[in-house]
Protein backbone atom coordinates (compact mmCIF):
# COMPACT_ATOMS: atom_id res chain seq x y z
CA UNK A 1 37.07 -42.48 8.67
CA UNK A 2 39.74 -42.04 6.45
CA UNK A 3 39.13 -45.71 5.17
CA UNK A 4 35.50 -44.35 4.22
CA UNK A 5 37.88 -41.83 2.13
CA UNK A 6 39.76 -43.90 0.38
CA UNK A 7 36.60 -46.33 -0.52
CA UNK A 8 34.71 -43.31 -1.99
CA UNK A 9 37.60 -42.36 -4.16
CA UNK A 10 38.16 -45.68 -5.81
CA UNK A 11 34.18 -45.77 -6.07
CA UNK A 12 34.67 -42.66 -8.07
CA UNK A 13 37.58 -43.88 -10.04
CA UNK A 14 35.60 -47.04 -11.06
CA UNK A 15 32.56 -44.64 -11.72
CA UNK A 16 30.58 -45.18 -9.44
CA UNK A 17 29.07 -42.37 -7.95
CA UNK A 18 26.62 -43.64 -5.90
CA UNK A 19 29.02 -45.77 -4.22
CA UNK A 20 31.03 -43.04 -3.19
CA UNK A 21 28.16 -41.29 -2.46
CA UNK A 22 27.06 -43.42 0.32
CA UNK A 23 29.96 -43.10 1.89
CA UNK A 24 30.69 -39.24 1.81
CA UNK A 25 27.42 -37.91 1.10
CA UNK A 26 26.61 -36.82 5.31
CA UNK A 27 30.50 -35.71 5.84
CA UNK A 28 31.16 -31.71 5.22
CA UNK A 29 35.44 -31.92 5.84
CA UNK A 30 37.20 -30.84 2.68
CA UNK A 31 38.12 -34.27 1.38
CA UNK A 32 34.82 -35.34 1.84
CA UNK A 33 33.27 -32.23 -0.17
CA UNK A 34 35.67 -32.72 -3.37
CA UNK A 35 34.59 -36.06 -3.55
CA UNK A 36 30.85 -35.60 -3.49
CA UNK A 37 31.48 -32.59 -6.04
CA UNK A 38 32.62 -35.34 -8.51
CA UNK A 39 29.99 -37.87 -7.46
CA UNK A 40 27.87 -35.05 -8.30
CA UNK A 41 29.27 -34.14 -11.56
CA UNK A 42 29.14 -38.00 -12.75
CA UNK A 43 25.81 -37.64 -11.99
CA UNK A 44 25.32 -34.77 -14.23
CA UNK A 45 24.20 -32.41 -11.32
CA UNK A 46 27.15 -29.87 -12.48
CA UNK A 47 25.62 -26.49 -10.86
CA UNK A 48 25.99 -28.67 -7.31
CA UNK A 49 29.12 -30.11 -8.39
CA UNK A 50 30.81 -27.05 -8.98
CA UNK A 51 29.67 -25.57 -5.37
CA UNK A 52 30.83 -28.58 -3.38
CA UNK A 53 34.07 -27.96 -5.54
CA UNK A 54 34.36 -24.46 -4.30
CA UNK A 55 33.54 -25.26 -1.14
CA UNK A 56 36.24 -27.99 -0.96
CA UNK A 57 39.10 -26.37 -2.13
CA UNK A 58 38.15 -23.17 0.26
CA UNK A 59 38.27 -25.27 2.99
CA UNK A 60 41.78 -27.31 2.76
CA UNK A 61 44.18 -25.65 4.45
CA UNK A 62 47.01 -23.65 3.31
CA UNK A 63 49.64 -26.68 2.88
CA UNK A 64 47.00 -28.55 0.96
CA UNK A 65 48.38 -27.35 -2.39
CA UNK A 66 47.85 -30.52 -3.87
CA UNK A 67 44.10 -31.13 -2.84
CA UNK A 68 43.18 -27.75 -4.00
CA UNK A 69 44.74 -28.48 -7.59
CA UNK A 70 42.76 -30.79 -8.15
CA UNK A 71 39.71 -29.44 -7.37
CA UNK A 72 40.65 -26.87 -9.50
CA UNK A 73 40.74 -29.50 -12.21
CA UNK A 74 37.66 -31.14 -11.58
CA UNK A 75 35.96 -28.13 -11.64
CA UNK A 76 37.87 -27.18 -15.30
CA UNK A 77 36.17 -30.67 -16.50
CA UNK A 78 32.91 -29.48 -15.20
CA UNK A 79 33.25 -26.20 -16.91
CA UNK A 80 34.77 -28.18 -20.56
CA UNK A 81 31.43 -30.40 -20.32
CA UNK A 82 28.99 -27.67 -19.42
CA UNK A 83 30.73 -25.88 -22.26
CA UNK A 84 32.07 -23.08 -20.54
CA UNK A 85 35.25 -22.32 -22.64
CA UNK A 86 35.39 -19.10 -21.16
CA UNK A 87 36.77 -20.39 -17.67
CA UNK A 88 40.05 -19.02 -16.74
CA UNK A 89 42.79 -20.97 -18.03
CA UNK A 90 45.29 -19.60 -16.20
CA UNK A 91 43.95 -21.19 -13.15
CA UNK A 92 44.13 -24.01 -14.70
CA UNK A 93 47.46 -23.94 -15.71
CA UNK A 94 48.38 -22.84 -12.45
CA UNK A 95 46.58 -26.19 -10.77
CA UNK A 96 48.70 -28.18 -13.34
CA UNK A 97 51.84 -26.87 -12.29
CA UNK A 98 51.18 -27.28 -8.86
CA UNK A 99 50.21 -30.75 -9.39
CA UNK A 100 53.54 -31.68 -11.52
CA UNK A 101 55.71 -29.95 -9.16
CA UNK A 102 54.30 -32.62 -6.35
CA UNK A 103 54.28 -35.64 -8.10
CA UNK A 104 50.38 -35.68 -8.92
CA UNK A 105 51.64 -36.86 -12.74
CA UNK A 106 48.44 -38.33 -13.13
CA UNK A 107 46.36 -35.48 -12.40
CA UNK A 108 48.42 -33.04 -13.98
CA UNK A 109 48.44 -35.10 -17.48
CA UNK A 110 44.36 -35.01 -16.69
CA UNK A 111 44.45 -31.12 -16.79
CA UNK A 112 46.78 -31.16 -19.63
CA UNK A 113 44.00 -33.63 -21.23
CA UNK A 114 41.28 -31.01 -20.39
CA UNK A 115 43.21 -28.06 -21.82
CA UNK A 116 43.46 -29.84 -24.89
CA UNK A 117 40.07 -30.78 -25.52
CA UNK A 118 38.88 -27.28 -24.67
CA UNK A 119 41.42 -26.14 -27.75
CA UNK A 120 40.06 -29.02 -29.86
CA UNK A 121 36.66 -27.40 -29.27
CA UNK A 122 37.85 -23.90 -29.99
CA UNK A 123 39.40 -25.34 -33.29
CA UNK A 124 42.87 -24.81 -32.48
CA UNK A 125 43.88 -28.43 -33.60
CA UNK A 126 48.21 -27.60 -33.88
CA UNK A 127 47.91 -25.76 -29.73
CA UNK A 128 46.07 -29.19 -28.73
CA UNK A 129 48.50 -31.35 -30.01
CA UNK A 130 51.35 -29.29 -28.38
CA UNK A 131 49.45 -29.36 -25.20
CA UNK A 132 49.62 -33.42 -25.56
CA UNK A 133 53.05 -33.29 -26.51
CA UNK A 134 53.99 -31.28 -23.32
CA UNK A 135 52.19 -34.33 -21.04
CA UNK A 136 54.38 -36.99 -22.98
CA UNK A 137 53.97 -40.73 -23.05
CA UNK A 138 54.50 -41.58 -19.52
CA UNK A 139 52.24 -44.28 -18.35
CA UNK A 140 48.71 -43.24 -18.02
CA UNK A 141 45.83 -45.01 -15.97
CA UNK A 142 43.54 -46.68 -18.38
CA UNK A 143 40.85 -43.85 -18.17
CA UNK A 144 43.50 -41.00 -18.78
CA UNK A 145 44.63 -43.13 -21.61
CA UNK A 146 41.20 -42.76 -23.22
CA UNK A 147 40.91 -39.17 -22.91
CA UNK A 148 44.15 -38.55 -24.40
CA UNK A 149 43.07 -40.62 -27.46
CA UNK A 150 40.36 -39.73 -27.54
CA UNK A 151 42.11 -35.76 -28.52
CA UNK A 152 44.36 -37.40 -30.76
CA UNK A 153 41.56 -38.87 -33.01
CA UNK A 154 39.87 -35.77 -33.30
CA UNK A 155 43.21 -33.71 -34.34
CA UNK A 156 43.44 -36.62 -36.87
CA UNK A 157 39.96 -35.68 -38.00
CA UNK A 158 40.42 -32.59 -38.13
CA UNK A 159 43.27 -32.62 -40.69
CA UNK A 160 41.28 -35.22 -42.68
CA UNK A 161 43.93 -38.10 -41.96
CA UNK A 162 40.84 -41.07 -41.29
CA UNK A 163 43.29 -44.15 -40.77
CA UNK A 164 45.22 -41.92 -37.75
CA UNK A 165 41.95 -41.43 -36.26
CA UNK A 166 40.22 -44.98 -36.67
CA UNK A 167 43.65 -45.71 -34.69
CA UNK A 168 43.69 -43.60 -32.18
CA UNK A 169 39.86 -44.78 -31.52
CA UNK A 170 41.15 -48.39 -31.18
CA UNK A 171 43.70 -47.81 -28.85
CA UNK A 172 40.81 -45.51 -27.10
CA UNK A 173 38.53 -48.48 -27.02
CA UNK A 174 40.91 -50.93 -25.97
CA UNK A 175 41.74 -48.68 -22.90
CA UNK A 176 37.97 -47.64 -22.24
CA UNK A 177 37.62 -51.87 -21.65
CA UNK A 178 40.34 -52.09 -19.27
CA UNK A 179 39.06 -48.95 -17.23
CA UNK A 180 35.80 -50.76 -17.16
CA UNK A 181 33.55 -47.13 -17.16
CA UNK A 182 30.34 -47.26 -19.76
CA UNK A 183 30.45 -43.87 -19.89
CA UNK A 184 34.10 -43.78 -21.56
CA UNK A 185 32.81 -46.23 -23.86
CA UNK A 186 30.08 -44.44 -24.65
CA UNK A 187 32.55 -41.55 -25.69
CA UNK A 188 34.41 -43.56 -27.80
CA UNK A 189 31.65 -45.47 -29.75
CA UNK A 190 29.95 -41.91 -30.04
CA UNK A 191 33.39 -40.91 -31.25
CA UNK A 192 33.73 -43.45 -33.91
CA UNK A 193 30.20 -42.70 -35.04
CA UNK A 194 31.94 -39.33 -37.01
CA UNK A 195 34.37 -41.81 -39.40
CA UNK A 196 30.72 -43.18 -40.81
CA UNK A 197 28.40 -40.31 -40.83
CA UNK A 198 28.71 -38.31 -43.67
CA UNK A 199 29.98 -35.13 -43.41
CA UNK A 200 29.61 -33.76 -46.74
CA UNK A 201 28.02 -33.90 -49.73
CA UNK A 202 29.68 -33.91 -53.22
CA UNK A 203 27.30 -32.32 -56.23
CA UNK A 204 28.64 -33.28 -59.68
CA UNK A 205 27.28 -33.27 -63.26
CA UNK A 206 23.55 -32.58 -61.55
CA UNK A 207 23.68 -35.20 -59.05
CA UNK A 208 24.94 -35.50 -55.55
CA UNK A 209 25.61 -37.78 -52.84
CA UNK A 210 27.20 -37.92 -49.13
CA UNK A 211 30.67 -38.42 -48.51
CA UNK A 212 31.94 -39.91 -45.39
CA UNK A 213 34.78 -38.18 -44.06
CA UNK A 214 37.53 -41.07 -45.61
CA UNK A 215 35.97 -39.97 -48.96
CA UNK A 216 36.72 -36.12 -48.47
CA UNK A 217 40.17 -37.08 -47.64
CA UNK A 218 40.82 -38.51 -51.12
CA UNK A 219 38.95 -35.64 -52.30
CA UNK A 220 41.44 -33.66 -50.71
CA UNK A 221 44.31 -34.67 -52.93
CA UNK A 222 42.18 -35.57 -56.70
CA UNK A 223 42.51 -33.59 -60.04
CA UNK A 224 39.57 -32.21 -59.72
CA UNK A 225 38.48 -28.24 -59.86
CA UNK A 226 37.07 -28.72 -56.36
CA UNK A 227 33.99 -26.19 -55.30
CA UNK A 228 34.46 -25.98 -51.50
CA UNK A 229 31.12 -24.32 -49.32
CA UNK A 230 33.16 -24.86 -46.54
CA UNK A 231 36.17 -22.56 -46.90
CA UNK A 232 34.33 -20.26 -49.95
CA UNK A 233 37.39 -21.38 -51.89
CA UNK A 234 38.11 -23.12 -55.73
CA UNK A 235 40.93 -25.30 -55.26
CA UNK A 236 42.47 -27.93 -57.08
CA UNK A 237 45.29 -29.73 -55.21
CA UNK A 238 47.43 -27.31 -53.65
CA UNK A 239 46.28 -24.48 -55.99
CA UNK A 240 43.60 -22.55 -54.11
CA UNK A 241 41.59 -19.40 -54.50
CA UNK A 242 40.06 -18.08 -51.51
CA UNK A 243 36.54 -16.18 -52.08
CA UNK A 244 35.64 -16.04 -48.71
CA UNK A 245 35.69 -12.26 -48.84
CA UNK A 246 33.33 -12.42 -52.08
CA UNK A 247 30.63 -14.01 -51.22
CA UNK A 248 28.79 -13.03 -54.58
CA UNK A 249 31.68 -14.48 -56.60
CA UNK A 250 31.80 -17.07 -54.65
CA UNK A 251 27.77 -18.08 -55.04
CA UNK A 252 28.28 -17.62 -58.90
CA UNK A 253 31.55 -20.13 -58.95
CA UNK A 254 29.05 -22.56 -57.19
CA UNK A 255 26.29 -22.34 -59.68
CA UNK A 256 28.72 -22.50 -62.35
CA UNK A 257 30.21 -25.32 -60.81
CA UNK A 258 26.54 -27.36 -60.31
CA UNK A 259 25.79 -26.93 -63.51
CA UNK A 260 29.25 -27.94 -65.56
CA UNK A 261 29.62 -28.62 -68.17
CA UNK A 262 26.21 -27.41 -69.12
CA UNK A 263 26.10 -23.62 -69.36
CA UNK A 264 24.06 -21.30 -67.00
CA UNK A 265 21.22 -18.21 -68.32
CA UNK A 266 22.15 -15.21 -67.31
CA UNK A 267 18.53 -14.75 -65.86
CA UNK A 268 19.44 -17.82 -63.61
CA UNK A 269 23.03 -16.23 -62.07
CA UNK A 270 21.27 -13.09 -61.59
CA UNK A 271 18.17 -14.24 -59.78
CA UNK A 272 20.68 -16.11 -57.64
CA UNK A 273 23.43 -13.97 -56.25
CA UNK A 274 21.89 -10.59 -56.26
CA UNK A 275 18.20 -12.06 -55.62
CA UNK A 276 16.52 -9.94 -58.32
CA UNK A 277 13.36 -11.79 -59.13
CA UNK A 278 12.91 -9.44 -62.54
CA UNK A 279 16.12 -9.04 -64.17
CA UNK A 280 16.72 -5.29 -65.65
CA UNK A 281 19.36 -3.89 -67.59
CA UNK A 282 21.65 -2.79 -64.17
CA UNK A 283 21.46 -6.23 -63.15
CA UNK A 284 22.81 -7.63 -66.50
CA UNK A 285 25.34 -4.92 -66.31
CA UNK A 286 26.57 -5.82 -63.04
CA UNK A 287 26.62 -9.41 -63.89
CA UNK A 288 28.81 -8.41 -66.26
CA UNK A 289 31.26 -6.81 -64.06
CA UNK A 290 31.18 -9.69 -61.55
CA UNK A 291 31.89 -12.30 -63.93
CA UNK A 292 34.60 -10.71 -65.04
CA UNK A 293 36.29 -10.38 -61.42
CA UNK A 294 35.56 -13.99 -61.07
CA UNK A 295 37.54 -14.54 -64.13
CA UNK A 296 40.42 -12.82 -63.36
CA UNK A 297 40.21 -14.71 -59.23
CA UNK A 298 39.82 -17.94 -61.26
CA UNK A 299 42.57 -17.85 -64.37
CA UNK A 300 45.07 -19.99 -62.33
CA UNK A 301 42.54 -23.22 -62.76
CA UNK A 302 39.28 -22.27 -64.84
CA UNK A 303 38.49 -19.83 -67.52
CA UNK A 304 34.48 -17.99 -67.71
CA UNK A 305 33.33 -18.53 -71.28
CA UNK A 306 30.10 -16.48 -72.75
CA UNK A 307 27.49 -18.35 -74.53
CA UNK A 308 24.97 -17.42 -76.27
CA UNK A 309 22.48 -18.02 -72.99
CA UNK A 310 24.71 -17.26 -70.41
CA UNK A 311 28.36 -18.33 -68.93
CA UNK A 312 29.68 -21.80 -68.60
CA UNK A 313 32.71 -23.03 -66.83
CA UNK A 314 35.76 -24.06 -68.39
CA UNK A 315 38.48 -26.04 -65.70
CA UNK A 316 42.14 -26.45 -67.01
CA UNK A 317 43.81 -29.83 -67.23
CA UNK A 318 41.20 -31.48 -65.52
CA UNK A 319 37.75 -33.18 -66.59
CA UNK A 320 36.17 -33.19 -63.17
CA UNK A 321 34.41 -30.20 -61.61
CA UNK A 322 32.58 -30.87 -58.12
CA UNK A 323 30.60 -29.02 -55.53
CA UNK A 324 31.90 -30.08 -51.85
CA UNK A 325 28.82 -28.74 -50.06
CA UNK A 326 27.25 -29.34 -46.23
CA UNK A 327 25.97 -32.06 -45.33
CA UNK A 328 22.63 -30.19 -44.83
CA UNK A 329 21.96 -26.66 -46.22
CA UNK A 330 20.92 -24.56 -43.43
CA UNK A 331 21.23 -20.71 -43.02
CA UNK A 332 22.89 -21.26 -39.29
CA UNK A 333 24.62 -24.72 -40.27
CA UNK A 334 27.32 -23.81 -38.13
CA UNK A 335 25.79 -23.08 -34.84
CA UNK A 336 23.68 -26.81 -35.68
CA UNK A 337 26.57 -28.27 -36.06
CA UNK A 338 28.46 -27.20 -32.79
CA UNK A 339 24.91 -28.14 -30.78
CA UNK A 340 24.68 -31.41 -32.63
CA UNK A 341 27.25 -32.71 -29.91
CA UNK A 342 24.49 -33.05 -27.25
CA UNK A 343 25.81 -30.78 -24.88
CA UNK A 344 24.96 -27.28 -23.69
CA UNK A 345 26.42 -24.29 -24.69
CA UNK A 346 26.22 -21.30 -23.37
CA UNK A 347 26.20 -18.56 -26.66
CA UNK A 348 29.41 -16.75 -25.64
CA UNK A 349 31.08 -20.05 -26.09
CA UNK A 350 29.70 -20.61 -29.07
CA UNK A 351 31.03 -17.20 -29.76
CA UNK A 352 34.48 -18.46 -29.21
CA UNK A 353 34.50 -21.64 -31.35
CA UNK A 354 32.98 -19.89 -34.32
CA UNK A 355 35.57 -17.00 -34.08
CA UNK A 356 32.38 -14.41 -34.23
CA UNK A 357 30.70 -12.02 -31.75
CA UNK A 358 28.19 -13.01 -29.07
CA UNK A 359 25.66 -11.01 -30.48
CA UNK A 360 25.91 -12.31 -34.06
CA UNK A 361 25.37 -15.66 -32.37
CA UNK A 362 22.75 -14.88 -29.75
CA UNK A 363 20.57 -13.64 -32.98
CA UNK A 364 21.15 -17.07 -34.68
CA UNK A 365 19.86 -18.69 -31.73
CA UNK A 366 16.98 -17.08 -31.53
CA UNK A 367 15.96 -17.09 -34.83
CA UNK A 368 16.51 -20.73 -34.65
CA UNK A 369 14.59 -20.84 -31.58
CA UNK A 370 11.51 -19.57 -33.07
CA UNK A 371 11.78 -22.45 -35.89
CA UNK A 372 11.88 -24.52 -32.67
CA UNK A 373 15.16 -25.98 -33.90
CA UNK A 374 17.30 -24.88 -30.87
CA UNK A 375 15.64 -24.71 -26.94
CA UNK A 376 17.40 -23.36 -24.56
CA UNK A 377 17.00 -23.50 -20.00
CA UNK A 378 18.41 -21.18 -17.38
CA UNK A 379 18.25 -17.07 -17.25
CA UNK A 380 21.36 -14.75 -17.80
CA UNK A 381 24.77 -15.86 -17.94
CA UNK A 382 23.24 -19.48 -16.70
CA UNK A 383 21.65 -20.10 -20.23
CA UNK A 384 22.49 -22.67 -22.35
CA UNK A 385 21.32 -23.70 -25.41
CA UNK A 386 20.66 -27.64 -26.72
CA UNK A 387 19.51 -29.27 -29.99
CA UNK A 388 19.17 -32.94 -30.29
CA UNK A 389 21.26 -34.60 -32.44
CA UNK A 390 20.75 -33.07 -36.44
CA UNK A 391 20.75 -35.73 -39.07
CA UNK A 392 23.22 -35.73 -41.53
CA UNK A 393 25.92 -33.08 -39.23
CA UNK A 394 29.04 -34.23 -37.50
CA UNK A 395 29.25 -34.56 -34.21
CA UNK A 396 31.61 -33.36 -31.55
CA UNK A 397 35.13 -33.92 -32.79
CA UNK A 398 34.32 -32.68 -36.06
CA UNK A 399 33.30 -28.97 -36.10
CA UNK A 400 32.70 -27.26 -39.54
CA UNK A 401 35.31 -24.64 -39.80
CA UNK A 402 38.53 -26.60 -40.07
CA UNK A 403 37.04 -29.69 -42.46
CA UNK A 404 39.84 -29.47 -44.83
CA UNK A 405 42.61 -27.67 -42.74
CA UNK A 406 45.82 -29.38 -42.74
């Protein structure tokens, strides 16, 4: 029997499932039960995978520290790929240690792999790389090796270094090949798909076009008086002005911006920012008053000139001004973007990556929902939400907070 074991785990390590399957799949002893759990979860079934889980690491016995670490971890990946990033961490710390103190190395540098990616997710790019640091360099089976690249790239993408993460995918695909799994493959070529999608779009001098993610790199370091939608900042090299806390100032920079050098009508900045469709006297006034506070946030790189229509935008020491915008406009762009991945997320996880309440969330999913952009399955806490891949929006690795965080 405990050949029949043995055969089902290296099924699953080869991934398989269905092999292992028909070897474990009438058995109900513990071993037997974590294994089918993680046939189970291969095979996408994760509500059944995470009982058999349960059930598994209930029923080894007391000096089976070991075997219920692990299904500890296994049911932490479930809970990273189902999007749960509210599952206790602590446990799964607690799994790891066990594991190290053992001798598991490889599955403790697997939970260490999950910890990280569930950090990546959450945006917390510098904690993820000390996670990986804390697992070190010993040698990894082929298939951890991928996973652990697989983080590194998307740390590299996060702090816009492209070559570091077209890397790190090599040495990901070269290790997906020798663990022979499609589905690691998969990852990686889906991976790879973010260094040549565009993930912004630059507006200059009344035209615009997409930049791939190598172009907002060198973006990252040019002369120019740099318009960034994605931080509400003005920036020019290292000099930056955050207006994240303005948002009017920060929608008549932009305008400004689009239309440099050409000047902008006064009835144009006020229709935008303070949506007044006819124009009075207050609104001039106030426009007025905001302008001014925008020069004053703005005199380390750009002075506000009057003209006799309106305002125009005047950069210092630079001839270059440019709009780095989305790469789609959309009033919820950042819950699309985090359901562009594919998976399903529940909202209180989407909560947590976005840094915002549930409830803020939960009312961007419905109203995206009713423009049938978002669907969602399952009732209470079991409810997920799922979005085909959007056009134009990064997927996984790059989420839209951090674009330009170093």
């Amino acid at each position: 029997m405990e050949s029949l074991i043995t055969a089902a785990a290296r099924a699953l390590e080869a991934g398989d499932p269905l092999g292992a399957l028909n070897r474990v799949a009438l058995r109900n002893d513990a071993p037997s039960l974590a294994l089918r759990g993680i046939a189970m979860a291969q095979l996408g079934d994760l509500a059944k995978a995470k009982v058999l889980l349960r059930n598994a690491a209930r029923a080894f016995g007391p000096r089976e520290a070991v075997a219920r670490a692990r299904c500890v971890v296994a049911e932490a990946e479930i809970a990273l790929v189902s999007r749960d990033l509210s599952w206790p961490v602590k446990t799964l710390a607690a799994a790891r240690a066990t594991l190290e103190k053992h001798g598991d190395l490889a599955n403790a540098a697997h939970a260490g792999h999950i910890e990280a990616r569930r950090l990546l997710l959450l945006g917390r790019a510098d904690e993820a790389e000390r996670t990986l640091a804390e697992i070190g360099t010993s040698p990894l089976l082929p298939a951890s090796q991928v996973v652990r690249e697989l983080v590194i790239a998307g740390i590299a993408i996060r702090r816009l270094r492209t070559k570091d993460a077209r890397a790190a995918l090599d040495r990901a695909a070269r290790a997906a090949r020798q663990a022979k799994i499609p589905a690691l493959s998969a990852e990686v070529d889906s991976a790879n798909l973010v260094l040549d999608t565009p993930t912004a779009r630059l507006i200059a001098r009344g035209s615009e076009h997409p930049l791939l993610l190598g172009e907002v790199e060198k973006l990252a370091t040019s002369a120019a008086l740099v318009v960034d939608t994605f931080h509400h900042s003005v920036r020019k090299q290292d000099v930056v002005v955050s207006l994240g806390t303005r948002p009017v100032l920060f929608a008549l920079a932009r305008i400004l911006a689009q239309a440099w050098p050409a000047d902008v009508s006064r009835e144009a900045l006020i229709a935008g920012p303070f949506q007044a469709k006819n124009a009075d006297e207050s609104h001039r006034a106030r426009l007025r008053v905001e302008i001014g506070r925008l020069r004053t946030q703005l005199k380390p790189l750009a002075d506000i000139s009057a003209t006799k229509q309106g305002f125009v935008l005047a950069p210092r020491k630079t001839r270059d001004v440019l709009v780095l915008a989305r790469p789609v406009e959309e009033k919820h762009a950042d819950v699309l973007a985090l359901l562009s991945d594919g998976e399903p997320w529940s909202s209180s996880a989407l909560a947590l990556a976005l840094g915002t309440s549930a409830r803020t969330v939960q009312r961007s999913l419905e109203e995206l929902a009713r423009s049938n952009k978002v669907q969602s399955f399952g009732q209470g806490r079991a409810r997920r939400w799922m979005t085909p891949p959007v056009p134009g929006f990064p997927t996984g690795l790059l989420l839209p907070g951090p674009i330009l965080k170093t």
